[in-house]
Protein backbone atom coordinates (compact mmCIF):
# COMPACT_ATOMS: atom_id res chain seq x y z
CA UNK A 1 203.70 -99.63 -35.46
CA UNK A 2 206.28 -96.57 -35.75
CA UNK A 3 204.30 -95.02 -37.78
CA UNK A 4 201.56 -94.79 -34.79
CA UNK A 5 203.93 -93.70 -32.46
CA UNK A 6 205.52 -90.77 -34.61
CA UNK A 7 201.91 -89.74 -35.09
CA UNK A 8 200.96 -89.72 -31.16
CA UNK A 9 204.21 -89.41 -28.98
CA UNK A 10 205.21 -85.71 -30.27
CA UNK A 11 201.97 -84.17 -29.59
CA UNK A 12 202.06 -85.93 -26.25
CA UNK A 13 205.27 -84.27 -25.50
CA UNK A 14 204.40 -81.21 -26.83
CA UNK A 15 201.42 -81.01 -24.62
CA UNK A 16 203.36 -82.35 -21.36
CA UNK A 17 206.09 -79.75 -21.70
CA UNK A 18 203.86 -76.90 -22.57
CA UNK A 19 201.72 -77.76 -19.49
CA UNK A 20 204.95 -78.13 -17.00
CA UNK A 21 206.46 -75.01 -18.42
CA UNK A 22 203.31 -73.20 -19.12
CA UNK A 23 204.92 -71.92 -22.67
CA UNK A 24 203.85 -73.45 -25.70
CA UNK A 25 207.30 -72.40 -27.86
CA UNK A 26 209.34 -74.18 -24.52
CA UNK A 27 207.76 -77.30 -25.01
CA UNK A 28 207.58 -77.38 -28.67
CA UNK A 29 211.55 -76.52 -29.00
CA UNK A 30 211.82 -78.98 -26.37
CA UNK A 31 209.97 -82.19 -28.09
CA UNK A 32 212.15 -80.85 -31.49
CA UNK A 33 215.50 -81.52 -29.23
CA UNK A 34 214.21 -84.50 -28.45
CA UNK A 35 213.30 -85.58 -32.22
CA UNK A 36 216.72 -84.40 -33.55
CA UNK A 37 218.33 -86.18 -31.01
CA UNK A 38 216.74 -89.39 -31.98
CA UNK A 39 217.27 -88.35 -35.66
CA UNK A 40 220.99 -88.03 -34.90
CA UNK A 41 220.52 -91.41 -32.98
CA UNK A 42 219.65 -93.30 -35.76
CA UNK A 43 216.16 -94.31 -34.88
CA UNK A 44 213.96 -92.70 -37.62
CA UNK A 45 215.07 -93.89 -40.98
CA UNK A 46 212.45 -93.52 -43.04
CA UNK A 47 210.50 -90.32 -44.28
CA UNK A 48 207.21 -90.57 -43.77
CA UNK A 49 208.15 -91.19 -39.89
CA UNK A 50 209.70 -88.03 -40.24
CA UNK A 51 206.41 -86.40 -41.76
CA UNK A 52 204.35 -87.99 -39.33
CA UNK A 53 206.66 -86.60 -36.48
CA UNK A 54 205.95 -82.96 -38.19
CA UNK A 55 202.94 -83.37 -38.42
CA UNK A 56 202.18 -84.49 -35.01
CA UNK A 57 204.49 -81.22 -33.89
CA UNK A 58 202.55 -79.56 -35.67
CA UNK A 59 198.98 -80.78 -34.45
CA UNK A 60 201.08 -80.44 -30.56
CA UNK A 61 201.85 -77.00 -30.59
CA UNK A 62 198.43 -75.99 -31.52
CA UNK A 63 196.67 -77.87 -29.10
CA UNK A 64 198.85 -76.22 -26.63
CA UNK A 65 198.54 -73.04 -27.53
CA UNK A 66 194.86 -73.22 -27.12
CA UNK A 67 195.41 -74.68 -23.82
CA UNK A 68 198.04 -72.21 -22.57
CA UNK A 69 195.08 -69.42 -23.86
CA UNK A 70 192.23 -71.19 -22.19
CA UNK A 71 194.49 -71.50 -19.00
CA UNK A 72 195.50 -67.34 -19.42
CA UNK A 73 191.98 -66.24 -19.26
């Protein structure tokens, strides 16, 4: 059930920051604050949670940027 979560949550939060700050690299160094914070915290242990939290980052700041473009023209 983690698993799903690392996979969904970051892009979520990568999306919701980009939209309220209408910046793409804002909300994407925002969601990785986030994640190290909850690295630091203690509650991802193992690595592919960490993998799947990169990779939904990853799949995040994409999405935004396309939306932040779409949103500029």
């Amino acid at each position: 059930m983690w698993f799903i979560i690392a996979l969904i949550v970051p892009a979520l939060l990568v999306m919701l920051f980009t939209r309220v700050t209408y910046s793409y690299y804002v909300g994407t160094l925002l969601t990785v604050a986030l994640l190290v914070a909850s690295y630091f915290k203690g509650y991802t242990d193992e690595l592919h949670e960490f993998i799947a939290d990169i990779v939904s980052l990853t799949v995040g700041f994409l999405y935004s940027k396309r939306m932040v473009e779409k949103i500029k023209k």
